[in-house]
C-alpha atoms as a PDB file:
ATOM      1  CA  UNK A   1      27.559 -38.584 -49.183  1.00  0.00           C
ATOM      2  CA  UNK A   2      28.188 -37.756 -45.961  1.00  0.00           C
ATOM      3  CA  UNK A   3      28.420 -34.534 -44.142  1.00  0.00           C
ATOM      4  CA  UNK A   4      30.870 -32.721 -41.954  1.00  0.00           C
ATOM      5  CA  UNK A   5      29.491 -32.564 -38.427  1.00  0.00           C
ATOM      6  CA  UNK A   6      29.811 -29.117 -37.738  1.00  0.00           C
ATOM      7  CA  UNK A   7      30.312 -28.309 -33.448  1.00  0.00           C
ATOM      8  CA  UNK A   8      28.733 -25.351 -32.313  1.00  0.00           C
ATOM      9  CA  UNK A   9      30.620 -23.734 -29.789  1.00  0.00           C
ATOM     10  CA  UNK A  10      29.155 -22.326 -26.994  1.00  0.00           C
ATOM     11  CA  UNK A  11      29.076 -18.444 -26.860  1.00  0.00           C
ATOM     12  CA  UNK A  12      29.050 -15.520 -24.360  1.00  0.00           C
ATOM     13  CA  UNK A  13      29.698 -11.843 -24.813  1.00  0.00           C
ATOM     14  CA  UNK A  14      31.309 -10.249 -21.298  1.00  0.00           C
ATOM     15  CA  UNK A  15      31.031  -6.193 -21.552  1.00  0.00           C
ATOM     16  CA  UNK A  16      33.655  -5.158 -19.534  1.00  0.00           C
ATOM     17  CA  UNK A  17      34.599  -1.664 -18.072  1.00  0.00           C
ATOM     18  CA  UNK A  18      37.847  -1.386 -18.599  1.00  0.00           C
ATOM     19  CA  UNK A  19      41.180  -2.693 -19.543  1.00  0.00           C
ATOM     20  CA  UNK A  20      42.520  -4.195 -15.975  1.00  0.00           C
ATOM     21  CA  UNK A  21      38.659  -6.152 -16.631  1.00  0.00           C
ATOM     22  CA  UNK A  22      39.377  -7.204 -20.432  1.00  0.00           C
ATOM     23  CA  UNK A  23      43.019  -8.353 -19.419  1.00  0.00           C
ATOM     24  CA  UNK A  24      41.580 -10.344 -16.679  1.00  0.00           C
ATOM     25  CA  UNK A  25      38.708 -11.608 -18.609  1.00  0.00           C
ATOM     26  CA  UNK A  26      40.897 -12.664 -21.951  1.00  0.00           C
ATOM     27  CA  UNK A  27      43.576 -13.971 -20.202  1.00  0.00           C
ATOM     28  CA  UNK A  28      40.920 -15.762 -18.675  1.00  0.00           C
ATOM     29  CA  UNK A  29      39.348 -17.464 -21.817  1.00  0.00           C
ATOM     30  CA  UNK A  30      42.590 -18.799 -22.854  1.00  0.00           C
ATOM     31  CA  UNK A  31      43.674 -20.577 -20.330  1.00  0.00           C
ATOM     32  CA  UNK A  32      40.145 -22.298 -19.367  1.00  0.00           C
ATOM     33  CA  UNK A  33      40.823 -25.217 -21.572  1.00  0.00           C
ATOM     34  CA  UNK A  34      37.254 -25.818 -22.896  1.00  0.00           C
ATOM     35  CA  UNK A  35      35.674 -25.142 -26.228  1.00  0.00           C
ATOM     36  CA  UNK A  36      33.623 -21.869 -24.964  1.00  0.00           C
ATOM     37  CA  UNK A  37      33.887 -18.613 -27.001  1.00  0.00           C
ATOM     38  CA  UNK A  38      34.584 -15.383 -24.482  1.00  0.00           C
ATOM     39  CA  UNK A  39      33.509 -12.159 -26.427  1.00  0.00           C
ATOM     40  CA  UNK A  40      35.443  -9.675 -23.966  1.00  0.00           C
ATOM     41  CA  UNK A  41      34.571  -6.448 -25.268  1.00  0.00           C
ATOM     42  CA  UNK A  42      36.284  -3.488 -23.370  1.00  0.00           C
ATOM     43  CA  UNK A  43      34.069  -0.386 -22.667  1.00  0.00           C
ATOM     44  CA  UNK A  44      37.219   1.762 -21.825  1.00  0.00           C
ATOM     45  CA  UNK A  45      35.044   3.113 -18.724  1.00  0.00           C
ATOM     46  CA  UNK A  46      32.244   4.918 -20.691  1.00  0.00           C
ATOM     47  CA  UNK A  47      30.013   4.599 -18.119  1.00  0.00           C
ATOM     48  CA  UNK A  48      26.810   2.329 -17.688  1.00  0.00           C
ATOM     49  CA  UNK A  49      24.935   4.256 -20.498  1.00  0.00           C
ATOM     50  CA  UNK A  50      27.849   3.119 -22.850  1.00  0.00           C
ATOM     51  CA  UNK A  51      27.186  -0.122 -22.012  1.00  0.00           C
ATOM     52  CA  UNK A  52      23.400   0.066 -22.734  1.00  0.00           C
ATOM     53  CA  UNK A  53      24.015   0.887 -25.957  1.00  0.00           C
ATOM     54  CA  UNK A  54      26.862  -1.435 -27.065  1.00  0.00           C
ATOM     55  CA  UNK A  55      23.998  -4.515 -25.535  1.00  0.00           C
ATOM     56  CA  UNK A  56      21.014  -3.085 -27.648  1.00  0.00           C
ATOM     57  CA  UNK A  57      23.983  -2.605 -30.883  1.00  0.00           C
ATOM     58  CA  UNK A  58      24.766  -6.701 -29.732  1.00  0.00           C
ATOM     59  CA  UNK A  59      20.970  -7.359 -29.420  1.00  0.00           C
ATOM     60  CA  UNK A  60      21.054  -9.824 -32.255  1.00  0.00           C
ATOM     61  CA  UNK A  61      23.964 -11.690 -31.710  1.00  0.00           C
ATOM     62  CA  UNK A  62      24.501 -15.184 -30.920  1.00  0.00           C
ATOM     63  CA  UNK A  63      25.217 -15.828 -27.665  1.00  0.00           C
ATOM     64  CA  UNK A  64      24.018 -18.358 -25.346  1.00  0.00           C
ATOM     65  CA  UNK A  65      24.278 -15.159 -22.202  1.00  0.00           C
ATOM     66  CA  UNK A  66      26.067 -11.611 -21.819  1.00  0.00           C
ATOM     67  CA  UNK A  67      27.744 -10.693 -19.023  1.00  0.00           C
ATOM     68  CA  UNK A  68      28.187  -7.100 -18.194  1.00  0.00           C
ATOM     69  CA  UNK A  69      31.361  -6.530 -15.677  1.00  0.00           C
ATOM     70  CA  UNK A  70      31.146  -2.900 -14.082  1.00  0.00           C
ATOM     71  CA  UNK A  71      32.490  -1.055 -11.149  1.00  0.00           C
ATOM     72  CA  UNK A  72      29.898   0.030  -8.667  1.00  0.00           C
ATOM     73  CA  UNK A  73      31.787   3.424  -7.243  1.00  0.00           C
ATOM     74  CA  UNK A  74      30.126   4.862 -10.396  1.00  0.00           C
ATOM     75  CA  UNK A  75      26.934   4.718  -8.607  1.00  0.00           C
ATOM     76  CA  UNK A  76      27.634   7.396  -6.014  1.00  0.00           C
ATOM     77  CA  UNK A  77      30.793   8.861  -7.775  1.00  0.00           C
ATOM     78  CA  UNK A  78      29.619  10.442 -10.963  1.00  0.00           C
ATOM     79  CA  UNK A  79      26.425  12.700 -11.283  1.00  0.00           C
ATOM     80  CA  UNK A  80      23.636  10.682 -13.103  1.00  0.00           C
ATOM     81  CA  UNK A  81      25.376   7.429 -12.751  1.00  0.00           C
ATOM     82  CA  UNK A  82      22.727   6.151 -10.429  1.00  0.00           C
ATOM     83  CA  UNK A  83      20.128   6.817 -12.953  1.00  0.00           C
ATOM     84  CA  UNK A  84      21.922   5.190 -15.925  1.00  0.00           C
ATOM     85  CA  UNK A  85      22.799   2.400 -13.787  1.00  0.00           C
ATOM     86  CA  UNK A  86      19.310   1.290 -12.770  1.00  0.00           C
ATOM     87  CA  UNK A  87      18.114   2.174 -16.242  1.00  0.00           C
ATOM     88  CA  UNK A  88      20.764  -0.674 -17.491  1.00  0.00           C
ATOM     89  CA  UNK A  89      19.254  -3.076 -15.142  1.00  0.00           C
ATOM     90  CA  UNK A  90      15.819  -2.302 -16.321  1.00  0.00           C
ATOM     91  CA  UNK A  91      16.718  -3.050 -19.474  1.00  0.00           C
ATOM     92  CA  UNK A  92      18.369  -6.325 -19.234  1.00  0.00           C
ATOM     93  CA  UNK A  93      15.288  -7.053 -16.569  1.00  0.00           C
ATOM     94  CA  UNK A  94      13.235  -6.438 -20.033  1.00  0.00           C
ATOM     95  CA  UNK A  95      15.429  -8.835 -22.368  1.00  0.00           C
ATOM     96  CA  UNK A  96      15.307 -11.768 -19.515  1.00  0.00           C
ATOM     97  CA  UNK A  97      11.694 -11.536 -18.692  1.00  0.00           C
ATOM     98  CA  UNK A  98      11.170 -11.831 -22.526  1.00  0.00           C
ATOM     99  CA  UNK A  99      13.603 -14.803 -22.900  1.00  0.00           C
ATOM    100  CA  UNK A 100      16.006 -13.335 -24.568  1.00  0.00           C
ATOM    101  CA  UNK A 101      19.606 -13.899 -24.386  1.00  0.00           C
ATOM    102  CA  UNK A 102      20.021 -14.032 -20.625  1.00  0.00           C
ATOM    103  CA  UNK A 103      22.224 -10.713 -19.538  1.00  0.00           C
ATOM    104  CA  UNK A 104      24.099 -10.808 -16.328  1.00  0.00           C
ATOM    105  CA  UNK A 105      25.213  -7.424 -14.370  1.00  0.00           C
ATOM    106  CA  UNK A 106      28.432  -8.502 -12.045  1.00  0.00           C
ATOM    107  CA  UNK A 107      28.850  -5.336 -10.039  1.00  0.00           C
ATOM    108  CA  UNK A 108      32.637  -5.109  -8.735  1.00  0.00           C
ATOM    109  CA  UNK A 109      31.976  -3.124  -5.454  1.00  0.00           C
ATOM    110  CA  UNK A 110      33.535  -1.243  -4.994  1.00  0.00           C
ATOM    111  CA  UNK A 111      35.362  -1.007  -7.714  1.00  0.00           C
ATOM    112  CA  UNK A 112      38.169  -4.385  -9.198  1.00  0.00           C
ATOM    113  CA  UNK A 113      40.778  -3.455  -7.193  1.00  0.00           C
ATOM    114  CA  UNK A 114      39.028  -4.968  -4.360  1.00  0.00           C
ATOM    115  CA  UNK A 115      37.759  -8.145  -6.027  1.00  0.00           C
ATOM    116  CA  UNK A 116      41.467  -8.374  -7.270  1.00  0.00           C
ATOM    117  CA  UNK A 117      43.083  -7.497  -3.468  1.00  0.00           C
ATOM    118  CA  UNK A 118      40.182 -10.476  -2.418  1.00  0.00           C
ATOM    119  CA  UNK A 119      42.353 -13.000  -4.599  1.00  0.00           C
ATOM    120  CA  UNK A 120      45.020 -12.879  -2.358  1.00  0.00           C
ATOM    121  CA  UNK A 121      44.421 -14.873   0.733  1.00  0.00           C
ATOM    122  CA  UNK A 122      46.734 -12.417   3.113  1.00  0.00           C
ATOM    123  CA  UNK A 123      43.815  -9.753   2.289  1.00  0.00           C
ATOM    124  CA  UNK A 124      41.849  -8.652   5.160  1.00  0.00           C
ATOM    125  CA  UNK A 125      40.173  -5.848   4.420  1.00  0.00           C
ATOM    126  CA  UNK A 126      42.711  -3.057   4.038  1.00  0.00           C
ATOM    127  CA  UNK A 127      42.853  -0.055   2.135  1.00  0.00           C
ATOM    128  CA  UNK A 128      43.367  -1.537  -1.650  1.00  0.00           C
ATOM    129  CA  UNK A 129      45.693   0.735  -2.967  1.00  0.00           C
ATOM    130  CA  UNK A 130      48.032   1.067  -0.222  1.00  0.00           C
ATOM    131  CA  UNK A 131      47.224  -3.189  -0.154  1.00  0.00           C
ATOM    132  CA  UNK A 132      48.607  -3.213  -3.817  1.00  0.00           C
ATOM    133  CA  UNK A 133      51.499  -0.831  -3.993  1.00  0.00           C
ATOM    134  CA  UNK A 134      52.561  -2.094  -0.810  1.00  0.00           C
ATOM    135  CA  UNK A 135      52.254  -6.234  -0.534  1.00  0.00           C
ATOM    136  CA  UNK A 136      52.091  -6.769  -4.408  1.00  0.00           C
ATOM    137  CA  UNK A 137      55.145  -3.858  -4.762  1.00  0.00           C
ATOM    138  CA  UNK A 138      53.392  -2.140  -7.569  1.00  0.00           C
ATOM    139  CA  UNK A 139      54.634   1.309  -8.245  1.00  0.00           C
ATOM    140  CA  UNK A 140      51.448   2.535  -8.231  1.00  0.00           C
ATOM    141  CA  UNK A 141      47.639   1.986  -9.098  1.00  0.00           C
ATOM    142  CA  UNK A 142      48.146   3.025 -13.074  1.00  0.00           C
ATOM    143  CA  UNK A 143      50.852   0.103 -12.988  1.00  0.00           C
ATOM    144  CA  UNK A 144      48.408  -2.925 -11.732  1.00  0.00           C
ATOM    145  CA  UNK A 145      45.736  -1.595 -13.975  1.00  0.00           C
ATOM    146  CA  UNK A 146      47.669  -1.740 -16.658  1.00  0.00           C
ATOM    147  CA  UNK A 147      49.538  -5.194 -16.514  1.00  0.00           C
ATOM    148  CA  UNK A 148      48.220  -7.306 -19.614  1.00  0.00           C
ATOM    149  CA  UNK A 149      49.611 -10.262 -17.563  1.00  0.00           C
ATOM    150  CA  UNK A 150      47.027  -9.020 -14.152  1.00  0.00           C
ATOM    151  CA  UNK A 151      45.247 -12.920 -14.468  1.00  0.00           C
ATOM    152  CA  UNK A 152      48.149 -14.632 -13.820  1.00  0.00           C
ATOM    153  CA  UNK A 153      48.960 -12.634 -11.526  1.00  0.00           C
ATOM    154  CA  UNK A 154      46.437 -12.775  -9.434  1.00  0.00           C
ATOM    155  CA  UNK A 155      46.236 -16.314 -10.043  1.00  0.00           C
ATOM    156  CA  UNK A 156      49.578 -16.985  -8.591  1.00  0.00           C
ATOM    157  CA  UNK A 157      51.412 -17.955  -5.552  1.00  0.00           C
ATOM    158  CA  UNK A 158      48.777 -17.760  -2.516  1.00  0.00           C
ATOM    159  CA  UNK A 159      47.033 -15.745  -5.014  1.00  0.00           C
ATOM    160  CA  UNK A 160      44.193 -17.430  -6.770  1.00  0.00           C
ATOM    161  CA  UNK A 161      39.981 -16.660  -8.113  1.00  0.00           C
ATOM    162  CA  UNK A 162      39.434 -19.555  -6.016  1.00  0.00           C
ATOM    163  CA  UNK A 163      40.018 -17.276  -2.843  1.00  0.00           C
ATOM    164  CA  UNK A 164      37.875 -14.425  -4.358  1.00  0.00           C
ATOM    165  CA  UNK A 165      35.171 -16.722  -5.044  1.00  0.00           C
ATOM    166  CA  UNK A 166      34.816 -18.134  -1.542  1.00  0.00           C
ATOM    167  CA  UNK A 167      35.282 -14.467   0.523  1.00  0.00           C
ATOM    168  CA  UNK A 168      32.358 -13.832  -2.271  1.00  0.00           C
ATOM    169  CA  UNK A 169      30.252 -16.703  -1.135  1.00  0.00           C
ATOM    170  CA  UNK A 170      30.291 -15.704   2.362  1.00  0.00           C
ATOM    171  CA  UNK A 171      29.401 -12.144   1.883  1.00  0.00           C
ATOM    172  CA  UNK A 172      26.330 -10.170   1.789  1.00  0.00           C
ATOM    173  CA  UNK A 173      25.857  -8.984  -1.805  1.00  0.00           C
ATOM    174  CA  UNK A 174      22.572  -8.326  -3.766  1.00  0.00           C
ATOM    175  CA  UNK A 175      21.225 -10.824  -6.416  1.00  0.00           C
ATOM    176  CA  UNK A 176      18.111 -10.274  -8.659  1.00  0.00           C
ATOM    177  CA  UNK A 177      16.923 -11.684 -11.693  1.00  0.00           C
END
């Protein structure tokens, strides 16, 4: 007697801060077209302590990596932030070292506005909410944050992650394992 092959699918948690991020991110999953399971799981902006404990709550899942997807205006914005912030990295510094499920922190910095404004290739540099109300016709910021539809998009017209990804690439920006 044979038996069923069974197909493991690969797995990743992404932590994200807030809706505008889960939107993105699940709209994201279904229309990449390969068998990958996307655990978007929205932090509603609870800041980075929140998200240290939902990853130690998570510790024991099965995932092949975790992403956590946070804005970096926190940092400097809200009063022990900065302290929270770096205690997060510790952390997942801890779990990699000890070969753990690898955890990734993507800072947005500033904030997802701006990696969203970076999608559009007309971009160059200007204020992002003006940017957004004004050249995407938004009625204001609430508005864009809260389309459910904010992947496509931003994935439309001369818009497209393909344009983020490059202006990315050819930036400064901080990476540590």
């Amino acid at each position: 007697m044979s038996r069923k092959i069974r197909v493991l699918k690969k797995r990743y948690a992404i932590f994200c801060e807030g809706d505008t991020e889960y939107n993105y991110t699940e709209k994201m999953r279904k229309n990449q077209g390969v068998e990958l399971v996307l655990k978007p799981i929205n932090m509603r902006g609870g800041g980075y302590s929140n998200f240290l404990r939902q990853i130690k709550k998570e510790s024991q899942s099965n995932y092949l990596a975790k992403f956590i997807i946070v804005d970096a205006d926190r940092i400097q914005k809200v009063q022990g932030e900065r302290e929270n912030f770096l205690k997060l990295l510790e952390y997942c510094k801890i779990q990699n070292n000890k070969g753990n499920t690898a955890i990734f922190v993507i800072t947005n910095n500033p904030d997802f506005e701006y990696v969203a404004c970076l999608h559009d290739n007309d971009y160059n540099g200007q204020d992002t909410k003006n940017y957004i109300e004004k050249n995407w016709k938004y009625k204001d910021l609430d508005s864009f944050k809260n389309n459910t539809e904010i992947y496509d998009f931003l994935n439309s017209g001369r818009k497209s992650f393909v344009n983020m990804l490059e202006t990315i690439r050819n930036q400064e920006k901080l990476i540590k394992n």
